[in-house]
C-alpha atoms as a PDB file:
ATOM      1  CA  UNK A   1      50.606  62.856  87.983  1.00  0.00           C
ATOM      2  CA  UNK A   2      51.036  65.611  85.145  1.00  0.00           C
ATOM      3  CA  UNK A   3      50.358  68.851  86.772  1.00  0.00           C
ATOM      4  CA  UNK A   4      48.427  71.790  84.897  1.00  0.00           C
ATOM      5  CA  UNK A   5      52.129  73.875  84.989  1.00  0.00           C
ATOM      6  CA  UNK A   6      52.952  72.031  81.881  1.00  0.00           C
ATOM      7  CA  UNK A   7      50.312  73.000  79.903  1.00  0.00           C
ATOM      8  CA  UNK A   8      50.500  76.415  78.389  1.00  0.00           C
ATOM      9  CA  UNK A   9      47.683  79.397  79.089  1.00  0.00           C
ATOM     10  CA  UNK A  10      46.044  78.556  75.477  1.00  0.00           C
ATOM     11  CA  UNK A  11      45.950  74.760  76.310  1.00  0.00           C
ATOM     12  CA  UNK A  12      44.216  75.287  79.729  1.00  0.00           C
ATOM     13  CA  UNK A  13      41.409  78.166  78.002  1.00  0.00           C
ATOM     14  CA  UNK A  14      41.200  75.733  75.269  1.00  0.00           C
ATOM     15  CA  UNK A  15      40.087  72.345  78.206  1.00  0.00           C
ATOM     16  CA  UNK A  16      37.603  75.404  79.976  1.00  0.00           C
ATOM     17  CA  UNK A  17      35.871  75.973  76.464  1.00  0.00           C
ATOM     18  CA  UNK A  18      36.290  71.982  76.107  1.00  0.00           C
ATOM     19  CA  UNK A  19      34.526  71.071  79.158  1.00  0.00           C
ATOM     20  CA  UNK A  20      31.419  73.211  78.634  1.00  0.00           C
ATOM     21  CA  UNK A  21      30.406  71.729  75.492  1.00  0.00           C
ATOM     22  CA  UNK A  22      32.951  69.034  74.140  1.00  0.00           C
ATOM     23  CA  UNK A  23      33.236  70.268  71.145  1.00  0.00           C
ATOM     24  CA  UNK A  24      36.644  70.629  70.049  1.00  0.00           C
ATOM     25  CA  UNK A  25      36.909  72.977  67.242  1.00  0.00           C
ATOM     26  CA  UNK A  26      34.645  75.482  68.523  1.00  0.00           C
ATOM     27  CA  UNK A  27      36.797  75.146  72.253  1.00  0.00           C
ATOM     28  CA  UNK A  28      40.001  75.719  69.420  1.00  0.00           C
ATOM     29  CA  UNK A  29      38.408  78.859  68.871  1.00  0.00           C
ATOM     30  CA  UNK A  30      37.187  80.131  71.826  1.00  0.00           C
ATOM     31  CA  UNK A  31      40.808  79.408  73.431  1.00  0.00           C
ATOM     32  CA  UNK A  32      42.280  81.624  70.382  1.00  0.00           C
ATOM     33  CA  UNK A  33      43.146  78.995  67.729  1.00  0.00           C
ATOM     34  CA  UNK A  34      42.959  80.013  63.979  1.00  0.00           C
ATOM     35  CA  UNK A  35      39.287  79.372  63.222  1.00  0.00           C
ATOM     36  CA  UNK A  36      40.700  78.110  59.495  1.00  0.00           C
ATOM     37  CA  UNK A  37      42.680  75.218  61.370  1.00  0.00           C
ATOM     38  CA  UNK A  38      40.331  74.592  64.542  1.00  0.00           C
ATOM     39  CA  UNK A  39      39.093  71.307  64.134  1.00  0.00           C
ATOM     40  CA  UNK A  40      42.681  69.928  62.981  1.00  0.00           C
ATOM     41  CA  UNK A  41      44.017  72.013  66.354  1.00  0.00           C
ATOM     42  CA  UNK A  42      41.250  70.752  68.338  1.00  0.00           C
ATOM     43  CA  UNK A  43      41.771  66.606  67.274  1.00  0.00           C
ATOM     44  CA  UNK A  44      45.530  67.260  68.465  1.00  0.00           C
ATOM     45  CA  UNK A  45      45.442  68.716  71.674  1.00  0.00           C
ATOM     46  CA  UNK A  46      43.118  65.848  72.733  1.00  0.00           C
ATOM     47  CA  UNK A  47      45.642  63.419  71.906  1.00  0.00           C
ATOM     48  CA  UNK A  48      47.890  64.693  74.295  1.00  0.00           C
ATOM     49  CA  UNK A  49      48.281  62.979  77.825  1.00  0.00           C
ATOM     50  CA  UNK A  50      48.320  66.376  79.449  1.00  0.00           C
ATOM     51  CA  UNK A  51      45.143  67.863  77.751  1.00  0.00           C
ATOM     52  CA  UNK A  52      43.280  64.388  78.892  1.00  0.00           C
ATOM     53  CA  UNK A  53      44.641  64.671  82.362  1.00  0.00           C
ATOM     54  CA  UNK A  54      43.595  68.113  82.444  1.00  0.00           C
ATOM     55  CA  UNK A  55      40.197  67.232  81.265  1.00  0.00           C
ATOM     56  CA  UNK A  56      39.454  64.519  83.142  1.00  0.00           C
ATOM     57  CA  UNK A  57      40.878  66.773  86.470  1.00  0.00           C
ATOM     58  CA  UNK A  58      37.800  69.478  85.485  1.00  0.00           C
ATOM     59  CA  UNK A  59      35.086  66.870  84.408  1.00  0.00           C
ATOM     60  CA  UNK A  60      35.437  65.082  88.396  1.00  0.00           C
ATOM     61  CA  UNK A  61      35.853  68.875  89.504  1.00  0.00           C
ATOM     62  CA  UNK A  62      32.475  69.244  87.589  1.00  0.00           C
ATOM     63  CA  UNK A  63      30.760  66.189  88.995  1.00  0.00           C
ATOM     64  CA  UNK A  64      31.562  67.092  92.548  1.00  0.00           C
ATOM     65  CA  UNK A  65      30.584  70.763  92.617  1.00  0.00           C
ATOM     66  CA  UNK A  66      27.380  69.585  90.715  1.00  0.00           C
ATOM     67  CA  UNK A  67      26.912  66.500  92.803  1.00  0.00           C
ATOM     68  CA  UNK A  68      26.423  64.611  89.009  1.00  0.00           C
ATOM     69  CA  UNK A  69      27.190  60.876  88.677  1.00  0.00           C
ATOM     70  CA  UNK A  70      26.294  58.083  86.767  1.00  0.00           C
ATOM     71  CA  UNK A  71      24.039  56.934  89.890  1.00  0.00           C
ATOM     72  CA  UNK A  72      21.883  60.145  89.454  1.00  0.00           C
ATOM     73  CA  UNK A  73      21.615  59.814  86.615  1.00  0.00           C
ATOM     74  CA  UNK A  74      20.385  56.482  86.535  1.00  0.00           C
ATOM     75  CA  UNK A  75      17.916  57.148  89.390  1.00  0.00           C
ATOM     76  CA  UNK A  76      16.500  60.219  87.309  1.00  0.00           C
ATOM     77  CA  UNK A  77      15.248  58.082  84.805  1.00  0.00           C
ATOM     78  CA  UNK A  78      13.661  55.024  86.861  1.00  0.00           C
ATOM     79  CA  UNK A  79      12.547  57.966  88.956  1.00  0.00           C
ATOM     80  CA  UNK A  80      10.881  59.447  85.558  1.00  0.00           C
ATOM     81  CA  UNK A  81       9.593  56.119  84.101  1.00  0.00           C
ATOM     82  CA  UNK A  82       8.229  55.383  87.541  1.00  0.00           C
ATOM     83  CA  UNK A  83       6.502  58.689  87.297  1.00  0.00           C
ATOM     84  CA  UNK A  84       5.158  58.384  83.499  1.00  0.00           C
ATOM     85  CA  UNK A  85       3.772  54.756  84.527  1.00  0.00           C
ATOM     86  CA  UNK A  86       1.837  56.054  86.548  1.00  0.00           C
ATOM     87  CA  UNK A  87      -2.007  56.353  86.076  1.00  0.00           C
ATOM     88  CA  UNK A  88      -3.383  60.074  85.839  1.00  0.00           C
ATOM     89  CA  UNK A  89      -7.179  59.581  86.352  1.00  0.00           C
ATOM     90  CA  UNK A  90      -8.771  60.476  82.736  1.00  0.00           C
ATOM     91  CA  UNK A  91     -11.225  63.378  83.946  1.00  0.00           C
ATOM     92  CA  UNK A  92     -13.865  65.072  81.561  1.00  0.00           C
ATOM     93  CA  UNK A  93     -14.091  68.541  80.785  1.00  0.00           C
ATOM     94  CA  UNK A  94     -16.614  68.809  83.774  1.00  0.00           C
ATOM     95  CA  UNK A  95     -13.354  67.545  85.633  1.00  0.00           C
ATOM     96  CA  UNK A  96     -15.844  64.787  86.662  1.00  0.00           C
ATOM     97  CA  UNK A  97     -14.096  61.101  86.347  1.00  0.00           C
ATOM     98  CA  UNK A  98     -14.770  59.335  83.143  1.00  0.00           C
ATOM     99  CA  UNK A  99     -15.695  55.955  83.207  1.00  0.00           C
ATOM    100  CA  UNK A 100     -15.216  52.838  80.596  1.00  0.00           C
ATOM    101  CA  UNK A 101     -15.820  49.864  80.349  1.00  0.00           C
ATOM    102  CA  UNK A 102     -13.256  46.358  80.977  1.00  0.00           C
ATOM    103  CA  UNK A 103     -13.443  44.706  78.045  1.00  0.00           C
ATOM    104  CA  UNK A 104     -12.520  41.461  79.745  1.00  0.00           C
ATOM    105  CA  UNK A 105     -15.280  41.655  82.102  1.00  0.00           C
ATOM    106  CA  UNK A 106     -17.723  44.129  80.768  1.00  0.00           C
ATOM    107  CA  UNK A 107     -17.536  45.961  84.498  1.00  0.00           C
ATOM    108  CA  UNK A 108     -17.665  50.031  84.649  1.00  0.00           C
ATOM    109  CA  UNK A 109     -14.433  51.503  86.102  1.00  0.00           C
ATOM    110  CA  UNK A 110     -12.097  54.594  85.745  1.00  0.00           C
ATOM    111  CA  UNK A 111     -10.395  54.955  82.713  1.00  0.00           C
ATOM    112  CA  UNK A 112      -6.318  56.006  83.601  1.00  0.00           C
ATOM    113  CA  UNK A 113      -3.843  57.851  80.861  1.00  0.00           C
ATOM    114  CA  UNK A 114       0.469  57.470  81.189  1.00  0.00           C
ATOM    115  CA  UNK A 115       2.860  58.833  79.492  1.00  0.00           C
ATOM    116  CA  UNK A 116       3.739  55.678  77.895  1.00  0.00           C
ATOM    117  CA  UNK A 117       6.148  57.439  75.042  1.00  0.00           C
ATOM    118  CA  UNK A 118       7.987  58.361  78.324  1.00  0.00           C
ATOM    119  CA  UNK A 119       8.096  55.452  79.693  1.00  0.00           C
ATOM    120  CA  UNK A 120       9.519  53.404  76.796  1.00  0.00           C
ATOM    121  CA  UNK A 121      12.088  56.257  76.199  1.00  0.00           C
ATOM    122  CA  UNK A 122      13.526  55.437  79.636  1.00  0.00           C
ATOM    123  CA  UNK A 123      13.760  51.927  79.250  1.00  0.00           C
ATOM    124  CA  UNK A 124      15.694  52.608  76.195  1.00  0.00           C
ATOM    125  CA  UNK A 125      18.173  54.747  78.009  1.00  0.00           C
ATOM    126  CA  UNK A 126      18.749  52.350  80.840  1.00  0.00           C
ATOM    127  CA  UNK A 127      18.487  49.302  77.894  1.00  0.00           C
ATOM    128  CA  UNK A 128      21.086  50.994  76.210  1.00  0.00           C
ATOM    129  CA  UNK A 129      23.518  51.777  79.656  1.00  0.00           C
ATOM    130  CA  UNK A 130      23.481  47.543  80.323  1.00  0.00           C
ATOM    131  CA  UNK A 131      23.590  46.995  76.884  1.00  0.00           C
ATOM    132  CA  UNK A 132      21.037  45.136  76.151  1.00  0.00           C
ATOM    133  CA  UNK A 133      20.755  46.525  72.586  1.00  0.00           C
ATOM    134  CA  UNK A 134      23.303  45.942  69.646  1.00  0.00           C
ATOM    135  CA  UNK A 135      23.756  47.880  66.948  1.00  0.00           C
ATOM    136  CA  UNK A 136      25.614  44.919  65.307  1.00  0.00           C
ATOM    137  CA  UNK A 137      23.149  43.493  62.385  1.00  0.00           C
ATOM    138  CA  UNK A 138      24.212  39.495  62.451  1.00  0.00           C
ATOM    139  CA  UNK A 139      22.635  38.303  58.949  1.00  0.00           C
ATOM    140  CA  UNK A 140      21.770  34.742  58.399  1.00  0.00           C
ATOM    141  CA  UNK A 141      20.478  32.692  55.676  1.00  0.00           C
ATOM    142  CA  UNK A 142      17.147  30.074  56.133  1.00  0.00           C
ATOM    143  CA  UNK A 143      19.792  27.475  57.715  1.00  0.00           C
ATOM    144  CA  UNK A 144      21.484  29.935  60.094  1.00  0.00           C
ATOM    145  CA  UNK A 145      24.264  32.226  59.787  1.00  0.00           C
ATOM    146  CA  UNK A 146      25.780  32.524  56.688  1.00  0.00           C
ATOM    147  CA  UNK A 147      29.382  31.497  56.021  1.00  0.00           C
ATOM    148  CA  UNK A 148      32.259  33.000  53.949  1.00  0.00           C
ATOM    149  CA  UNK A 149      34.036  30.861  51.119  1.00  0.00           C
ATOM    150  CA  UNK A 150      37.641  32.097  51.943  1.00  0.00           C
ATOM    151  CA  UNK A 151      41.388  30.515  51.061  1.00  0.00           C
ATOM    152  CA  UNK A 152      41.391  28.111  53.984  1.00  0.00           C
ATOM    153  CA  UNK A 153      38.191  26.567  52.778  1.00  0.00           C
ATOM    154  CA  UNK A 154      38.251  23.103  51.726  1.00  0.00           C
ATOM    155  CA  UNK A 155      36.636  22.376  47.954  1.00  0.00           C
ATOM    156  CA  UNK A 156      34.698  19.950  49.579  1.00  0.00           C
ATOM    157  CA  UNK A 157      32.937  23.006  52.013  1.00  0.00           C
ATOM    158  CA  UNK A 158      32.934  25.459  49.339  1.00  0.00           C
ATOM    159  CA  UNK A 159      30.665  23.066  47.243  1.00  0.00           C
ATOM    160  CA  UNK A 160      28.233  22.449  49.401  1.00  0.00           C
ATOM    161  CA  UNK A 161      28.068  26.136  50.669  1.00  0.00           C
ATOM    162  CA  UNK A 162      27.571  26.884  46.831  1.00  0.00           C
ATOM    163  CA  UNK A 163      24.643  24.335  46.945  1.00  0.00           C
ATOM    164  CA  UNK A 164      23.310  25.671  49.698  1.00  0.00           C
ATOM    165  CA  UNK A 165      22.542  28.881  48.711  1.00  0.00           C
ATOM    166  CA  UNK A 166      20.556  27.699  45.673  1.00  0.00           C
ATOM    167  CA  UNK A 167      18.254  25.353  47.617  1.00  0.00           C
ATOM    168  CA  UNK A 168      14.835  26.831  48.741  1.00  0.00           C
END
């Protein structure tokens, strides 16, 4: 393992500044770097193994003193959505309960509010950490997805691709 003795004083100030805000250039500066070069300076010390090792040494540092982890995190926002679900009794300005009616059954009963903004936001988040979203647009054509014409493409293909994309 690389120790921190190989890096010099400006290359540990400059993974301190890092580590607050991951921002290179501006931790460039901070550390001392030549604001007029920072972002170039910044993009090259993180492509050193050192400066990684160094980094990823202070962000586990971080994560234990703060008692942070991807688990937390996680559990803050089912913990949140859980929260926003649930129904806040709708009261009226008398703070006396207001009532509605189920339009399914016509029966009176207390009308509930959510945060349900808040609740969609969340599933989002956790959507996005199992990755059930892609940002990948697939396009496709009325008889499925479409197909290039390239060198390896017999004339044969190529022909009826070309007819295909005329039919309606």
């Amino acid at each position: 393992m690389v120790t921190t003795k190989q890096l010099t004083e400006k290359q540990k100030l400059f993974c301190r500044e890092y580590i607050i805000d991951l921002n290179a250039s501006q931790a460039a500066v901070r550390a001392g770097y030549s604001k007029k070069c920072a972002k170039e300076q910044g993009y090259r010390l993180l492509t050193y193994a050192h400066i990684q090792e160094e980094l990823s040494e202070l962000s586990k540092s971080r994560e234990s003193r703060l008692e942070v982890s991807a688990d937390y995190v996680i559990q803050t926002i089912v913990d949140t959505i859980q929260r926003c679900a649930q129904g806040e009794p709708m009261l009226d300005r008398k703070g006396s309960p207001v009532i509605g009616y189920d339009p399914l059954t016509g029966d009176e009963k207390q009308l509930y509010k959510f945060d349900s903004a808040a609740v969609l936001r969340g599933a989002e988040l956790l959507g996005r950490h199992l990755r059930l979203f892609s940002d990948r647009v697939e396009h496709a054509g009325p008889t499925g997805p479409i197909e290039l014409i390239t060198a390896d493409t017999t004339p044969e293909r190529a022909a009826e691709l070309y007819r295909r994309m005329f039919e309606r």
